[in-house]
C-alpha atoms as a PDB file:
ATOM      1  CA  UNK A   1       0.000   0.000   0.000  1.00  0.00           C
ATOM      2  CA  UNK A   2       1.142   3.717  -0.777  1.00  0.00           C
ATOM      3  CA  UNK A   3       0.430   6.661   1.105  1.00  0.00           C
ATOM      4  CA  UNK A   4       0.619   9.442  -0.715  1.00  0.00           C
ATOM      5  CA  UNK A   5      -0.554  13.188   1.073  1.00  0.00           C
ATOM      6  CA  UNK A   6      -2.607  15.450  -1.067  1.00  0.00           C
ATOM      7  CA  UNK A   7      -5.382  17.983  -0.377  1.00  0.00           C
ATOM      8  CA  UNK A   8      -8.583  19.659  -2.342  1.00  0.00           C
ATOM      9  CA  UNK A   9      -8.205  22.803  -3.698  1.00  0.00           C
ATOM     10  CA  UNK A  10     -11.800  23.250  -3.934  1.00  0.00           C
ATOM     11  CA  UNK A  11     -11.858  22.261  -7.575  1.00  0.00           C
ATOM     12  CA  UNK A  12     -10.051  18.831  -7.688  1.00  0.00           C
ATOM     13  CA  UNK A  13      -7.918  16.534  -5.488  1.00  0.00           C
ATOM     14  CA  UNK A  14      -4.532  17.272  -6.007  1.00  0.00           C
ATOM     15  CA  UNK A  15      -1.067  14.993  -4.707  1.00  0.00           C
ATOM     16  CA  UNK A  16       1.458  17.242  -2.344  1.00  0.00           C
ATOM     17  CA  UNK A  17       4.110  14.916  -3.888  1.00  0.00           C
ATOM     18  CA  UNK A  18       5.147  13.764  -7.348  1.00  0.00           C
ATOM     19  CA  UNK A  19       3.394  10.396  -7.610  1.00  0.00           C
ATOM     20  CA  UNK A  20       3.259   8.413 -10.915  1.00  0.00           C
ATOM     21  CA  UNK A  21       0.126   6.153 -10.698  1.00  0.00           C
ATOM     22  CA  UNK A  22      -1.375   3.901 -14.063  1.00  0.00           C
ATOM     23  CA  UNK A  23      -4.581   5.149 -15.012  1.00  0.00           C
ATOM     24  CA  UNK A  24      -7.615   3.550 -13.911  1.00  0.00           C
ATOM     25  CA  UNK A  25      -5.555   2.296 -10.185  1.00  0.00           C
ATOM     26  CA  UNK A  26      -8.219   2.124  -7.409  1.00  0.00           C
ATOM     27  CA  UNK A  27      -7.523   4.990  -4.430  1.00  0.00           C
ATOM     28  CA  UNK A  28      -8.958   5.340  -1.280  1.00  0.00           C
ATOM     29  CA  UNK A  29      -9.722   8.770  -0.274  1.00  0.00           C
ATOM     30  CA  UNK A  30      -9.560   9.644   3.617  1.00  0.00           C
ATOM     31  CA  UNK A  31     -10.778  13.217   4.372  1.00  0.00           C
ATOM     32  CA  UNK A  32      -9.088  14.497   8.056  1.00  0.00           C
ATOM     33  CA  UNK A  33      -9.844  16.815   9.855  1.00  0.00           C
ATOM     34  CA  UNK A  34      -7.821  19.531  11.110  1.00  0.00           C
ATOM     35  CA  UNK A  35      -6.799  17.766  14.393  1.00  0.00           C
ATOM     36  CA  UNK A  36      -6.530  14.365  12.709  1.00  0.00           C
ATOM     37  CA  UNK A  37      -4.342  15.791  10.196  1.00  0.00           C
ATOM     38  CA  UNK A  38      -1.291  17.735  12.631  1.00  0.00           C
ATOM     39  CA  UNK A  39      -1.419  14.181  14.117  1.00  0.00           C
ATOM     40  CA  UNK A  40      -0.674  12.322  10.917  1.00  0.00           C
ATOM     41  CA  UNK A  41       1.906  15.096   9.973  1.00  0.00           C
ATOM     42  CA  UNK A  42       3.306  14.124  13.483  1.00  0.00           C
ATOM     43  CA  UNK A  43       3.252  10.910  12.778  1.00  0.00           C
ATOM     44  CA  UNK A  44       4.371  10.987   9.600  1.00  0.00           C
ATOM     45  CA  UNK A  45       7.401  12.797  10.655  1.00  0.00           C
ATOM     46  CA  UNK A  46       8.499  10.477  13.638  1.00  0.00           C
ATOM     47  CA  UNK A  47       7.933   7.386  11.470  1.00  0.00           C
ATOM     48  CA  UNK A  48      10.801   9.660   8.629  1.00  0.00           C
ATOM     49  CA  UNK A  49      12.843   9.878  11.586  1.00  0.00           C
ATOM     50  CA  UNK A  50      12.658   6.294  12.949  1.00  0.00           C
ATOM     51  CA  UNK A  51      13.381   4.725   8.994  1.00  0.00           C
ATOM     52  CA  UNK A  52      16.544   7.540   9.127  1.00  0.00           C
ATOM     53  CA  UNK A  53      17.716   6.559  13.320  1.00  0.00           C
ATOM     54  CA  UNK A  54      17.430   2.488  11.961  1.00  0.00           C
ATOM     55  CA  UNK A  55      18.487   2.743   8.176  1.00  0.00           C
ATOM     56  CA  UNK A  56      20.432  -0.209   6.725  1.00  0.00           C
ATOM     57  CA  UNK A  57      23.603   1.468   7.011  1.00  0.00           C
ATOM     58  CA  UNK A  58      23.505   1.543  10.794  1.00  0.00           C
ATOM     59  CA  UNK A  59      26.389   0.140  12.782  1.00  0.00           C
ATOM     60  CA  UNK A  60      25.852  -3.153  14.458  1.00  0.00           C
ATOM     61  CA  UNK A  61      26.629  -2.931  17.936  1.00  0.00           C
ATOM     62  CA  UNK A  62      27.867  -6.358  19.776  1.00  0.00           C
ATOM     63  CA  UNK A  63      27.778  -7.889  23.070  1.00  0.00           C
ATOM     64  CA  UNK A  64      31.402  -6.224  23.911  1.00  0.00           C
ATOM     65  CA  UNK A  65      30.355  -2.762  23.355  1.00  0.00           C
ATOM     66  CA  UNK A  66      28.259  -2.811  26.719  1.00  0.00           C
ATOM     67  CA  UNK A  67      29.611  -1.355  29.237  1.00  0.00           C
ATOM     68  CA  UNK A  68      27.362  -1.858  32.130  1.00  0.00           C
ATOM     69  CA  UNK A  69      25.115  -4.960  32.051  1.00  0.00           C
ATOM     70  CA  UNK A  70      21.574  -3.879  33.254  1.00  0.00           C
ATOM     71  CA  UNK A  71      21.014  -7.054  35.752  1.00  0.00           C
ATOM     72  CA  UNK A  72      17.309  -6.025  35.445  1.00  0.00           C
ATOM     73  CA  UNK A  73      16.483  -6.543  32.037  1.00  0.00           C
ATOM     74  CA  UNK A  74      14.476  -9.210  31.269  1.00  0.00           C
ATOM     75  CA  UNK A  75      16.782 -10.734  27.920  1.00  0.00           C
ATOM     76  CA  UNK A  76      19.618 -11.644  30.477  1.00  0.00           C
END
Protein backbone atom coordinates (compact mmCIF):
# COMPACT_ATOMS: atom_id res chain seq x y z
CA UNK A 1 0.00 0.00 0.00
CA UNK A 2 1.14 3.72 -0.78
CA UNK A 3 0.43 6.66 1.10
CA UNK A 4 0.62 9.44 -0.71
CA UNK A 5 -0.55 13.19 1.07
CA UNK A 6 -2.61 15.45 -1.07
CA UNK A 7 -5.38 17.98 -0.38
CA UNK A 8 -8.58 19.66 -2.34
CA UNK A 9 -8.21 22.80 -3.70
CA UNK A 10 -11.80 23.25 -3.93
CA UNK A 11 -11.86 22.26 -7.57
CA UNK A 12 -10.05 18.83 -7.69
CA UNK A 13 -7.92 16.53 -5.49
CA UNK A 14 -4.53 17.27 -6.01
CA UNK A 15 -1.07 14.99 -4.71
CA UNK A 16 1.46 17.24 -2.34
CA UNK A 17 4.11 14.92 -3.89
CA UNK A 18 5.15 13.76 -7.35
CA UNK A 19 3.39 10.40 -7.61
CA UNK A 20 3.26 8.41 -10.92
CA UNK A 21 0.13 6.15 -10.70
CA UNK A 22 -1.37 3.90 -14.06
CA UNK A 23 -4.58 5.15 -15.01
CA UNK A 24 -7.61 3.55 -13.91
CA UNK A 25 -5.56 2.30 -10.19
CA UNK A 26 -8.22 2.12 -7.41
CA UNK A 27 -7.52 4.99 -4.43
CA UNK A 28 -8.96 5.34 -1.28
CA UNK A 29 -9.72 8.77 -0.27
CA UNK A 30 -9.56 9.64 3.62
CA UNK A 31 -10.78 13.22 4.37
CA UNK A 32 -9.09 14.50 8.06
CA UNK A 33 -9.84 16.82 9.85
CA UNK A 34 -7.82 19.53 11.11
CA UNK A 35 -6.80 17.77 14.39
CA UNK A 36 -6.53 14.37 12.71
CA UNK A 37 -4.34 15.79 10.20
CA UNK A 38 -1.29 17.73 12.63
CA UNK A 39 -1.42 14.18 14.12
CA UNK A 40 -0.67 12.32 10.92
CA UNK A 41 1.91 15.10 9.97
CA UNK A 42 3.31 14.12 13.48
CA UNK A 43 3.25 10.91 12.78
CA UNK A 44 4.37 10.99 9.60
CA UNK A 45 7.40 12.80 10.66
CA UNK A 46 8.50 10.48 13.64
CA UNK A 47 7.93 7.39 11.47
CA UNK A 48 10.80 9.66 8.63
CA UNK A 49 12.84 9.88 11.59
CA UNK A 50 12.66 6.29 12.95
CA UNK A 51 13.38 4.72 8.99
CA UNK A 52 16.54 7.54 9.13
CA UNK A 53 17.72 6.56 13.32
CA UNK A 54 17.43 2.49 11.96
CA UNK A 55 18.49 2.74 8.18
CA UNK A 56 20.43 -0.21 6.73
CA UNK A 57 23.60 1.47 7.01
CA UNK A 58 23.50 1.54 10.79
CA UNK A 59 26.39 0.14 12.78
CA UNK A 60 25.85 -3.15 14.46
CA UNK A 61 26.63 -2.93 17.94
CA UNK A 62 27.87 -6.36 19.78
CA UNK A 63 27.78 -7.89 23.07
CA UNK A 64 31.40 -6.22 23.91
CA UNK A 65 30.36 -2.76 23.36
CA UNK A 66 28.26 -2.81 26.72
CA UNK A 67 29.61 -1.36 29.24
CA UNK A 68 27.36 -1.86 32.13
CA UNK A 69 25.11 -4.96 32.05
CA UNK A 70 21.57 -3.88 33.25
CA UNK A 71 21.01 -7.05 35.75
CA UNK A 72 17.31 -6.02 35.44
CA UNK A 73 16.48 -6.54 32.04
CA UNK A 74 14.48 -9.21 31.27
CA UNK A 75 16.78 -10.73 27.92
CA UNK A 76 19.62 -11.64 30.48
Amino acid sequence: MLEIRGHFDGTQILFDEPCNLEPNTKLIIKVLDEDETEREEWSLLGKKKLAKAYSDDEPEYGLDSIIEVNPEYAGN
